[in-house]
N, C-alpha and C. Protein backbone atom coordinates (compact mmCIF):
# COMPACT_ATOMS: atom_id res chain seq x y z
N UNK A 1 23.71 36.78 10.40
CA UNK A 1 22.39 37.33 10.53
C UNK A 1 21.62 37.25 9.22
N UNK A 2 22.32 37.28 8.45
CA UNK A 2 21.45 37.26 6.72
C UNK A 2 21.08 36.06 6.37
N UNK A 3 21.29 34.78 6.73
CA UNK A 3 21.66 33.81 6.62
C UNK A 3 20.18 33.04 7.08
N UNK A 4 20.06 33.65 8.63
CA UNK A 4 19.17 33.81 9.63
C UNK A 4 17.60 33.96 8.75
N UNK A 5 17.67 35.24 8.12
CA UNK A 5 16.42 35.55 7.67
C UNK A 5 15.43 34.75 6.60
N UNK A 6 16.31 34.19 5.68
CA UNK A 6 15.65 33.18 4.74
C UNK A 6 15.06 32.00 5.01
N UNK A 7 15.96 31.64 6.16
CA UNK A 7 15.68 30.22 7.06
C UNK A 7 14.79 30.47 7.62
N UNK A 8 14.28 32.06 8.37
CA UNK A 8 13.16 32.08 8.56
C UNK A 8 11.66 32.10 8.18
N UNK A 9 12.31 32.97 6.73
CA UNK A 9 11.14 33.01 5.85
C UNK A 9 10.64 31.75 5.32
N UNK A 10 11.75 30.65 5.00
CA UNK A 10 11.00 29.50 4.53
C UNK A 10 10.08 28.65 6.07
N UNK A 11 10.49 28.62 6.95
CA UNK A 11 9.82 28.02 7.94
C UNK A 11 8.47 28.82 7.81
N UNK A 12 8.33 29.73 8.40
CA UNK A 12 6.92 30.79 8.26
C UNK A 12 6.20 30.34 6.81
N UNK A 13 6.80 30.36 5.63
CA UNK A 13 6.12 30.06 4.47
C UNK A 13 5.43 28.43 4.32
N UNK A 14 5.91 27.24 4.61
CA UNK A 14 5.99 25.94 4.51
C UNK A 14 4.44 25.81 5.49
N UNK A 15 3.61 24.43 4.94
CA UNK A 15 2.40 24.70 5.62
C UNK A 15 2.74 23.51 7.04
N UNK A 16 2.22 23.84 7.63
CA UNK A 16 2.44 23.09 9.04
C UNK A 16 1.86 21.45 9.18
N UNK A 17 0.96 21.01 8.28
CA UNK A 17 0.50 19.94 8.33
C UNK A 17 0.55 19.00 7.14
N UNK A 18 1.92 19.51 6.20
CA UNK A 18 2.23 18.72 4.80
C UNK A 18 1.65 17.47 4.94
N UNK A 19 2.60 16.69 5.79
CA UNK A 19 2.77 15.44 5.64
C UNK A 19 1.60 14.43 6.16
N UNK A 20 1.29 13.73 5.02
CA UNK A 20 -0.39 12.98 5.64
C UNK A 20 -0.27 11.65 5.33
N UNK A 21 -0.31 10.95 4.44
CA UNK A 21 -0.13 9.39 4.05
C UNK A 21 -1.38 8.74 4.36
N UNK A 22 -0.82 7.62 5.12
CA UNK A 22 -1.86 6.47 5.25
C UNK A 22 -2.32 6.40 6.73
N UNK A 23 -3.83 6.46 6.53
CA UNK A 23 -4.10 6.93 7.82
C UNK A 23 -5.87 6.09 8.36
N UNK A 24 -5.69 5.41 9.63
CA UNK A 24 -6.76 5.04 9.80
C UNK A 24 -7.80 5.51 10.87
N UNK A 25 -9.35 5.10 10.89
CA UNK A 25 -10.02 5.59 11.77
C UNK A 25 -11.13 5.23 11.66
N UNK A 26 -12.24 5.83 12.38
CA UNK A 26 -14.30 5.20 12.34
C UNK A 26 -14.34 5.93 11.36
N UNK A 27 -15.68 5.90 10.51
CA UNK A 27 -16.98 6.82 10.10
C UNK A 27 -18.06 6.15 10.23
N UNK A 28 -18.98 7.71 11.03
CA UNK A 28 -20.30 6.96 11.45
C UNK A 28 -21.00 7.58 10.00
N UNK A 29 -22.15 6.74 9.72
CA UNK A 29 -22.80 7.35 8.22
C UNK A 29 -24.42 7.92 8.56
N UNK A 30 -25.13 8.51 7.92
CA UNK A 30 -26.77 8.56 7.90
C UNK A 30 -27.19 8.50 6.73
N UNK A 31 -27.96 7.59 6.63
CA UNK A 31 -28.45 7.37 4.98
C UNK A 31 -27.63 6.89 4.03
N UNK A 32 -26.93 6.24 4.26
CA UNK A 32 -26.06 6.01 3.08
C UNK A 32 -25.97 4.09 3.60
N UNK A 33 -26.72 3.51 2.64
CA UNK A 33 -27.09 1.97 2.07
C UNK A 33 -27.37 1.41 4.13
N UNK A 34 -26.47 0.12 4.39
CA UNK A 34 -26.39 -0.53 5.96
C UNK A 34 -25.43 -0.06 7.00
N UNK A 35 -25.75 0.09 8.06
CA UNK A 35 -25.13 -0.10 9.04
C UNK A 35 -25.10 1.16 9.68
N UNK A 36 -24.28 1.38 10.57
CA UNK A 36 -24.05 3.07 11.42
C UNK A 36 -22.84 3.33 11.19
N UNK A 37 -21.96 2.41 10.63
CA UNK A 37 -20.48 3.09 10.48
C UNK A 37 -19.64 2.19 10.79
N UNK A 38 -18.26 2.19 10.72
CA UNK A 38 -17.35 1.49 10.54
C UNK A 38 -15.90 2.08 10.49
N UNK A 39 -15.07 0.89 10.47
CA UNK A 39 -13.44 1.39 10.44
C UNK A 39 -13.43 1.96 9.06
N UNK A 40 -12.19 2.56 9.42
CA UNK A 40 -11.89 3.45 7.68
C UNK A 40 -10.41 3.81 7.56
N UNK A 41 -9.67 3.27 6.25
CA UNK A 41 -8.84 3.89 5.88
C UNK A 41 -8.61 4.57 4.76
N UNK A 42 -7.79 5.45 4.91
CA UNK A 42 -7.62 6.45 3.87
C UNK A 42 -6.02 6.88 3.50
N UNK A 43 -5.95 7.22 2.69
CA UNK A 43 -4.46 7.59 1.64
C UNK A 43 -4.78 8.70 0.76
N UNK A 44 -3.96 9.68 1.77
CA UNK A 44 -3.88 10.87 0.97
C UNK A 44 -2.99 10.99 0.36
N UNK A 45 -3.36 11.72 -0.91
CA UNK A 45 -2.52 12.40 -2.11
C UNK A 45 -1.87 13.43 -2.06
N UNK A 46 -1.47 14.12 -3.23
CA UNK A 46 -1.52 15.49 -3.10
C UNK A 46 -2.83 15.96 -3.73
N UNK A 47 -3.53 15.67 -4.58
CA UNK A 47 -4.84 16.12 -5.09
C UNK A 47 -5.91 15.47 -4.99
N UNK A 48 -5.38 14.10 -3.97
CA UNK A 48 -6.74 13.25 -4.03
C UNK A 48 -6.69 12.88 -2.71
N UNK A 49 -7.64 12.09 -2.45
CA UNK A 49 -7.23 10.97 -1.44
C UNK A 49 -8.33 9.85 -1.63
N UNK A 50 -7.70 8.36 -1.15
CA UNK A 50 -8.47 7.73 -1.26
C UNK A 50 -9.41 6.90 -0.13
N UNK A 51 -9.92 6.47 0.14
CA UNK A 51 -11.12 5.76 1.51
C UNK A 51 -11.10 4.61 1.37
N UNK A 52 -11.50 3.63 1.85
CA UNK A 52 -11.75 2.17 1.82
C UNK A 52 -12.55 1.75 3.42
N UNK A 53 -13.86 1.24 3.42
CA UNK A 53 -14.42 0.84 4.64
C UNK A 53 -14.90 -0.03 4.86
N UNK A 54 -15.32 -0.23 6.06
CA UNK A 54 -15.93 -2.15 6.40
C UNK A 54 -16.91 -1.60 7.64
N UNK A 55 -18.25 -2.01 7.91
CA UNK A 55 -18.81 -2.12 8.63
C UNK A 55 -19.53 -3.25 8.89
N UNK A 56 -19.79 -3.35 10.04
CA UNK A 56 -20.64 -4.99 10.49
C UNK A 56 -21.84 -4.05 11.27
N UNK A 57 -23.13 -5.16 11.56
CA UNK A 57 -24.29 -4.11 11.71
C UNK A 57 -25.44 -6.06 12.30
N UNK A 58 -24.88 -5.79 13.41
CA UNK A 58 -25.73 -7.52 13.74
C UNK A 58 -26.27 -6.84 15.34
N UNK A 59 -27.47 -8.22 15.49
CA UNK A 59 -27.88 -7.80 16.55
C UNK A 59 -29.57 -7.36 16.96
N UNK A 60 -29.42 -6.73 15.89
CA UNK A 60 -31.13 -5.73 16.20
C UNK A 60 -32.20 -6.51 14.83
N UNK A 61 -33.29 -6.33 15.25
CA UNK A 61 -34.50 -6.72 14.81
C UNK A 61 -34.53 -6.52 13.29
N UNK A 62 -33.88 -6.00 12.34
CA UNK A 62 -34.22 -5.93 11.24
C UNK A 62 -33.37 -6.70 10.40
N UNK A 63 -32.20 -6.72 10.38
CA UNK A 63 -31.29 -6.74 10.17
C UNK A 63 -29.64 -7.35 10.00
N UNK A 64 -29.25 -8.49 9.83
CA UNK A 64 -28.02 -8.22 10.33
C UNK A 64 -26.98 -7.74 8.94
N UNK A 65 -25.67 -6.97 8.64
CA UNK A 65 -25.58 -6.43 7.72
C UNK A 65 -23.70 -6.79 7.84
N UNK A 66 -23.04 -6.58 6.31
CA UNK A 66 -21.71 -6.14 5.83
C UNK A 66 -21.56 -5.64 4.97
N UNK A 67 -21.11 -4.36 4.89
CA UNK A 67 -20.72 -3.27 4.04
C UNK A 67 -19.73 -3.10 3.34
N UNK A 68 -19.34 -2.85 2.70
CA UNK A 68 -17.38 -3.29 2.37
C UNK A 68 -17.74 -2.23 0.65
N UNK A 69 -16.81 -0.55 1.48
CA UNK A 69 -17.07 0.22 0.36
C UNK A 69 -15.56 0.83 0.11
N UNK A 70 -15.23 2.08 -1.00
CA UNK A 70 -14.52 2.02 -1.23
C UNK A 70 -14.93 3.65 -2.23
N UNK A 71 -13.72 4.51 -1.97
CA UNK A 71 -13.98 6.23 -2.61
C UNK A 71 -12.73 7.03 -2.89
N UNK A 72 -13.03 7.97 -3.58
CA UNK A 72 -12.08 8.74 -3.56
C UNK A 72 -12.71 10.22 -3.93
N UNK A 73 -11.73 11.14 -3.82
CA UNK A 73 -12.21 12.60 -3.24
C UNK A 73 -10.79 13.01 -4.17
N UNK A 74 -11.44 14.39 -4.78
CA UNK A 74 -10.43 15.07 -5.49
C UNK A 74 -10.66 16.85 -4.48
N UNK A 75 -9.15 16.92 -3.99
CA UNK A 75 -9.17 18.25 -2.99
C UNK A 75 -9.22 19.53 -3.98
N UNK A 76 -10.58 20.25 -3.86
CA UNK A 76 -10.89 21.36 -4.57
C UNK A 76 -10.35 22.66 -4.29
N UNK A 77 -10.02 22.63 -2.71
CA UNK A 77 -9.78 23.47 -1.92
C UNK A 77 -9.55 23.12 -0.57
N UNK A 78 -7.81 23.98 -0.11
CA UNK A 78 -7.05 23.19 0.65
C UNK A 78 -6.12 24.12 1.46
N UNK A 79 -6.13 24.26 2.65
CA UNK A 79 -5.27 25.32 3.82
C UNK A 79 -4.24 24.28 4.37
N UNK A 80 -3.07 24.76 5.27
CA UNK A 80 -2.63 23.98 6.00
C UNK A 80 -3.27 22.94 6.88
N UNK A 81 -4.08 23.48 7.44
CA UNK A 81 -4.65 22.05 8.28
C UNK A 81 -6.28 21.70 7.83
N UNK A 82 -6.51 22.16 6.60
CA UNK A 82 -8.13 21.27 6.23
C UNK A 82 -7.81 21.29 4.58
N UNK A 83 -9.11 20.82 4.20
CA UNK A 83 -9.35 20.39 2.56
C UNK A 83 -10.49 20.50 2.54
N UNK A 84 -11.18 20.95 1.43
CA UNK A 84 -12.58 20.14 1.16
C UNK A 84 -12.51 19.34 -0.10
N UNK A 85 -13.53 18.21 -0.26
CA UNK A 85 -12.85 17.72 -1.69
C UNK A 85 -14.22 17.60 -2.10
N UNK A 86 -14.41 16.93 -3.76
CA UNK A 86 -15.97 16.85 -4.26
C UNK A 86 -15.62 15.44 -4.41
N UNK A 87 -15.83 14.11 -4.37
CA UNK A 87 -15.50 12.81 -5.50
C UNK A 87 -16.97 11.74 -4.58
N UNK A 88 -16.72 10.75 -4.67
CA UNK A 88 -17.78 9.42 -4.86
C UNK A 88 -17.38 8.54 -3.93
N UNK A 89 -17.83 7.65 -3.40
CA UNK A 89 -17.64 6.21 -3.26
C UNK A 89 -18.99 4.99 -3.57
N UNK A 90 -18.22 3.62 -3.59
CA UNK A 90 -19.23 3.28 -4.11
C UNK A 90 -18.94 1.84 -2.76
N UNK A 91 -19.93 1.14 -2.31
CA UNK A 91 -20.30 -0.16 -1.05
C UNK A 91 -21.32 -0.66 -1.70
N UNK A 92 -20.73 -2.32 -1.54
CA UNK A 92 -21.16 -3.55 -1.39
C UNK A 92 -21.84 -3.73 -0.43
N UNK A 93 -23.33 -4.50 -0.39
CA UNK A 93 -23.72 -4.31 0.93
C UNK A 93 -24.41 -6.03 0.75
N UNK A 94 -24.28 -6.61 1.93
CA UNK A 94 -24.84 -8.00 1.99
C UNK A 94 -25.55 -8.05 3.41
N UNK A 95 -26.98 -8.34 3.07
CA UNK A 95 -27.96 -8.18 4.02
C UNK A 95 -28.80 -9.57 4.49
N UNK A 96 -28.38 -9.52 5.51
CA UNK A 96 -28.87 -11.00 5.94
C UNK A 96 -30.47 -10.92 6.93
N UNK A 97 -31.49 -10.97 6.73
CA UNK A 97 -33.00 -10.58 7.35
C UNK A 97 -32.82 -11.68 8.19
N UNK A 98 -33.39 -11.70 9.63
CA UNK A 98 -34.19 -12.57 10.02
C UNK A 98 -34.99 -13.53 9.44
N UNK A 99 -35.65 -13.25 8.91
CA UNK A 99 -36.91 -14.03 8.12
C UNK A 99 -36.30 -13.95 6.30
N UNK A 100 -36.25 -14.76 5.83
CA UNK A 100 -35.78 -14.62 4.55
C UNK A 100 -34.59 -15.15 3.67
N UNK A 101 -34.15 -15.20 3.13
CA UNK A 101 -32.74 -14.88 2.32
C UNK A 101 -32.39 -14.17 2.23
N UNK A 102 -31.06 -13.81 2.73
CA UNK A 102 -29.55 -12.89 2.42
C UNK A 102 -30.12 -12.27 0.67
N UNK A 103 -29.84 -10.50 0.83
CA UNK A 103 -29.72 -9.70 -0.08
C UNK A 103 -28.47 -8.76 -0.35
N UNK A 104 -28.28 -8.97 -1.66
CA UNK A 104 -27.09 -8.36 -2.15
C UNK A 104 -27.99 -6.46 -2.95
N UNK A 105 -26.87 -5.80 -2.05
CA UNK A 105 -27.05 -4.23 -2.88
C UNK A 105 -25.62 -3.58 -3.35
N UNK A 106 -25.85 -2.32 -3.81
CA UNK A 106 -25.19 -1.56 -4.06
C UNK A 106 -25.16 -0.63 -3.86
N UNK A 107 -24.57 0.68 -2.76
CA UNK A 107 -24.71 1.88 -2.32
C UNK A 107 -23.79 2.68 -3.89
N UNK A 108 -23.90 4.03 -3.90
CA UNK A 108 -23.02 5.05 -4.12
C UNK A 108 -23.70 6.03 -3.71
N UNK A 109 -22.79 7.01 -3.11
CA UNK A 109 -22.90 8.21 -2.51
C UNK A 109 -21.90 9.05 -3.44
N UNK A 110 -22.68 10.57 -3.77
CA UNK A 110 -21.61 11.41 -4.40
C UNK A 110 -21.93 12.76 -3.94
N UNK A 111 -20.86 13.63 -3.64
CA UNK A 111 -20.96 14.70 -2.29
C UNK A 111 -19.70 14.92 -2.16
N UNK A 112 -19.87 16.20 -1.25
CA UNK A 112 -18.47 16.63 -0.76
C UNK A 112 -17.64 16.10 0.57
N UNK A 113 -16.95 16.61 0.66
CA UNK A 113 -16.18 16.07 2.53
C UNK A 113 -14.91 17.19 2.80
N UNK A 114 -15.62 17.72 4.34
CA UNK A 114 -14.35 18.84 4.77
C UNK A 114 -13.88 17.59 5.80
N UNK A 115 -12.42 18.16 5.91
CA UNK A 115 -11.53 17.53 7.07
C UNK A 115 -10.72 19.03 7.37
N UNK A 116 -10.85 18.69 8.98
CA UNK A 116 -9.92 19.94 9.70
C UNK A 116 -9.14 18.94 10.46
N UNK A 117 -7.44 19.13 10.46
CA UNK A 117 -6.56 18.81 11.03
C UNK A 117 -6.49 19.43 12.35
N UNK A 118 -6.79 18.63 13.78
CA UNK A 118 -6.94 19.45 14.72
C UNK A 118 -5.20 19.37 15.29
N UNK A 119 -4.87 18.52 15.12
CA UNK A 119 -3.54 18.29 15.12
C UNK A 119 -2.40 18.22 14.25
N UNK A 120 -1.40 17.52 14.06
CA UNK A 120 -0.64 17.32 13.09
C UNK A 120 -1.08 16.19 12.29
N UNK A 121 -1.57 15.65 13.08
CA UNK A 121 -1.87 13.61 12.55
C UNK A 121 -3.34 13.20 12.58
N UNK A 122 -4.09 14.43 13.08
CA UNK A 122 -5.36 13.78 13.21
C UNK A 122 -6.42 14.65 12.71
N UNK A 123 -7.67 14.02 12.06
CA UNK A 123 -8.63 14.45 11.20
C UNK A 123 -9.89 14.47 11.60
N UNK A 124 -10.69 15.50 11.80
CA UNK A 124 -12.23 14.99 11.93
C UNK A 124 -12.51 15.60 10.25
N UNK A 125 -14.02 14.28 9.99
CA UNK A 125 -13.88 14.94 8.62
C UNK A 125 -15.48 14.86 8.59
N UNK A 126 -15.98 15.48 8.12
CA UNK A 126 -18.08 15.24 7.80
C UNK A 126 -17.73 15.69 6.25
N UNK A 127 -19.02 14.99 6.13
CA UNK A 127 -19.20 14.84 4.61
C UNK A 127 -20.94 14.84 4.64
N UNK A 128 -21.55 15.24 3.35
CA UNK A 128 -22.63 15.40 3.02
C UNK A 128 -22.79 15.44 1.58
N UNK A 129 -23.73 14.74 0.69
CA UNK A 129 -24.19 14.10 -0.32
C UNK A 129 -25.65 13.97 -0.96
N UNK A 130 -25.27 13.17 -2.05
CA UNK A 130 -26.74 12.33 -2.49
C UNK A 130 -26.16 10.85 -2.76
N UNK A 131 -27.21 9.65 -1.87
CA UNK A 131 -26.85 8.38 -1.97
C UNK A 131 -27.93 7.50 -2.79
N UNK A 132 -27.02 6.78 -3.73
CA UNK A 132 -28.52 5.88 -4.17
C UNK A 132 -28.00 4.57 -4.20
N UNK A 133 -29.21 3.83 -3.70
CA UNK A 133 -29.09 2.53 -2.89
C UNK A 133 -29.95 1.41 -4.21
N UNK A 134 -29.25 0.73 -4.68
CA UNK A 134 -30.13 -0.91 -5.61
C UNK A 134 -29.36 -2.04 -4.69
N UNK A 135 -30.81 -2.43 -4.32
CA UNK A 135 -30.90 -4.11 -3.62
C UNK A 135 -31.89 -5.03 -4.49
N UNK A 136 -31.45 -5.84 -4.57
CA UNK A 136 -31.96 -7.02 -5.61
C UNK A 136 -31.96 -8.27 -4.87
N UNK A 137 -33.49 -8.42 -4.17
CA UNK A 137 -33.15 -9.72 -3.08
C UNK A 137 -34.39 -10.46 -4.30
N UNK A 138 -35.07 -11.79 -3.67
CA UNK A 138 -35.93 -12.58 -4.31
C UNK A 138 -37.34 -12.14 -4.82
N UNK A 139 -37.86 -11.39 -4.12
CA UNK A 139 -39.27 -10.87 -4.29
C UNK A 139 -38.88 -9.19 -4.76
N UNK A 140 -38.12 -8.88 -4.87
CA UNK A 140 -38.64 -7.14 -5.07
C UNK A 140 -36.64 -6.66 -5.42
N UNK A 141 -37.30 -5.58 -5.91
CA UNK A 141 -36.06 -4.67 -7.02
C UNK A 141 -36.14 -3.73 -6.19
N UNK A 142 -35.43 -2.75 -5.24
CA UNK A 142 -35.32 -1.24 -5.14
C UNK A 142 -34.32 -0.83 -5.04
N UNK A 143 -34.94 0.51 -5.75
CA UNK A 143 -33.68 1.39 -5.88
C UNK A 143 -34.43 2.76 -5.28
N UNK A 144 -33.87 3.32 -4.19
CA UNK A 144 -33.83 4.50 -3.55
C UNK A 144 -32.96 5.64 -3.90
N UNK A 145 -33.54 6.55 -3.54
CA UNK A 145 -32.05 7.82 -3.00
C UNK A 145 -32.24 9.00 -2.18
N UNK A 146 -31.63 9.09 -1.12
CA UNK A 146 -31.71 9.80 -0.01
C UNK A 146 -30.19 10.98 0.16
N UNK A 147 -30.34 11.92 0.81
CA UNK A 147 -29.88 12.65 1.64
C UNK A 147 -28.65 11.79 2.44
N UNK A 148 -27.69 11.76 2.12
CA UNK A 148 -26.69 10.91 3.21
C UNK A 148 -25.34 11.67 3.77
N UNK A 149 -25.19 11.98 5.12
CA UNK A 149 -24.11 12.33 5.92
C UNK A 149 -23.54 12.01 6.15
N UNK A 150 -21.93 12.02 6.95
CA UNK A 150 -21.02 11.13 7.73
C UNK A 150 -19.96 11.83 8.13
N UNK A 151 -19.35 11.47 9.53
CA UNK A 151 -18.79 12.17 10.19
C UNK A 151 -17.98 11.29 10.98
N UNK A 152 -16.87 11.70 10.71
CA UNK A 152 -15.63 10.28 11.61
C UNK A 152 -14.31 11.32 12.00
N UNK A 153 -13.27 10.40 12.39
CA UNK A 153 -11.57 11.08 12.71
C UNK A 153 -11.02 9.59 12.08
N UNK A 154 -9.71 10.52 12.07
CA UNK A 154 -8.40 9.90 11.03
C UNK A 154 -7.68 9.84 11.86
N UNK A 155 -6.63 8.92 11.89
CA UNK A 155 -5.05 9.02 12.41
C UNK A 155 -4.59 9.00 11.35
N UNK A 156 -3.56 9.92 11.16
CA UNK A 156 -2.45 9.46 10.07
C UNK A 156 -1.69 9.49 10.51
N UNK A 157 -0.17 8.17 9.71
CA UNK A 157 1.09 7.91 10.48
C UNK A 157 1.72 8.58 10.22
C-alpha cells in the first residue's frame, strides 16, 4: 500500500501532454505578406519551438503567389496542454502579376501565438502580431506594415 501512494503521486504530478516533437499541419494567415495560408511544420522544444511554411496562392485576378517562410517562438508561458510564446518569423515571397514581371519580397511578422492541446497530439494555435512587408519589383519600392493574424492545427507524432 505505501508503495501504491508515490506511484500515485507522481502520475497526478507529471503533465499530461509532455511529449510533442515534430509535428505537421495548415495555417491560414491575415495580413501577413501573399497568400491565405498553407502547410506548416513545426518542432517543438522545451523552450522554443520552431515553424517552417509553404503556401501557393494561383488562380485569381491579381495575383499568382509562393511563400516559403520560416519562425521560431520562445514559450513564455506554459500549462499541460497550451503555451503562449512571443518570437518572429520571417517569408520569402515571389509574386508573379498577370500583367508584368515576377516580384521578389520579404515578409516578417513579430507577435505572439497561443496553442491549446485539444488532445494529446493535436494543436489549434492563433497568433496575432505586427507584419512588415518590402517588395522590390521594377517600377516601385514598398514597404508596408499591417496588423497580421493566423490561425491553424498541428498534428504531432
Amino acid at each position: 500500500m505505501k508503495a501504491a501512494i508515490p506511484f500515485a503521486m507522481f502520475l497526478c504530478a507529471s503533465p499530461a501532454f509532455a511529449q510533442r516533437g515534430l509535428g505537421v499541419g495548415a495555417e491560414g494567415t491575415l495580413g501577413s505578406g501573399v497568400g491565405e495560408g498553407g502547410a506548416a511544420v513545426v518542432y517543438d522544444l522545451d523552450s522554443i519551438y520552431v515553424e517552417g511554411s509553404l503556401a501557393f496562392a494561383t488562380g485569381d485576378a491579381v495575383s499568382d503567389s509562393v511563400t516559403l517562410g520560416a519562425g521560431c517562438f520562445y514559450k513564455v508561458a506554459s500549462t499541460s496542454s497550451s503555451d503562449f510564446g512571443l518570437g518572429g518569423s520571417a517569408s520569402l515571397l515571389f509574386i508573379d502579376p498577370p500583367i508584368g514581371d515576377a516580384d521578389i519580397g520579404v515578409s516578417v511578422d513579430v507577435g505572439g501565438k497561443i496553442r491549446a492541446f485539444v488532445v494529446e497530439n493535436v494543436a489549434v494555435q492563433v497568433g496575432l502580431g505586427l507584419n512588415i512587408v518590402l517588395i522590390d519589383d521594377t517600377e516601385t519600392f514598398t514597404l508596408s506594415s499591417r496588423l497580421a493574424g493566423s490561425a491553424g492545427m498541428v498534428y504531432f507524432f
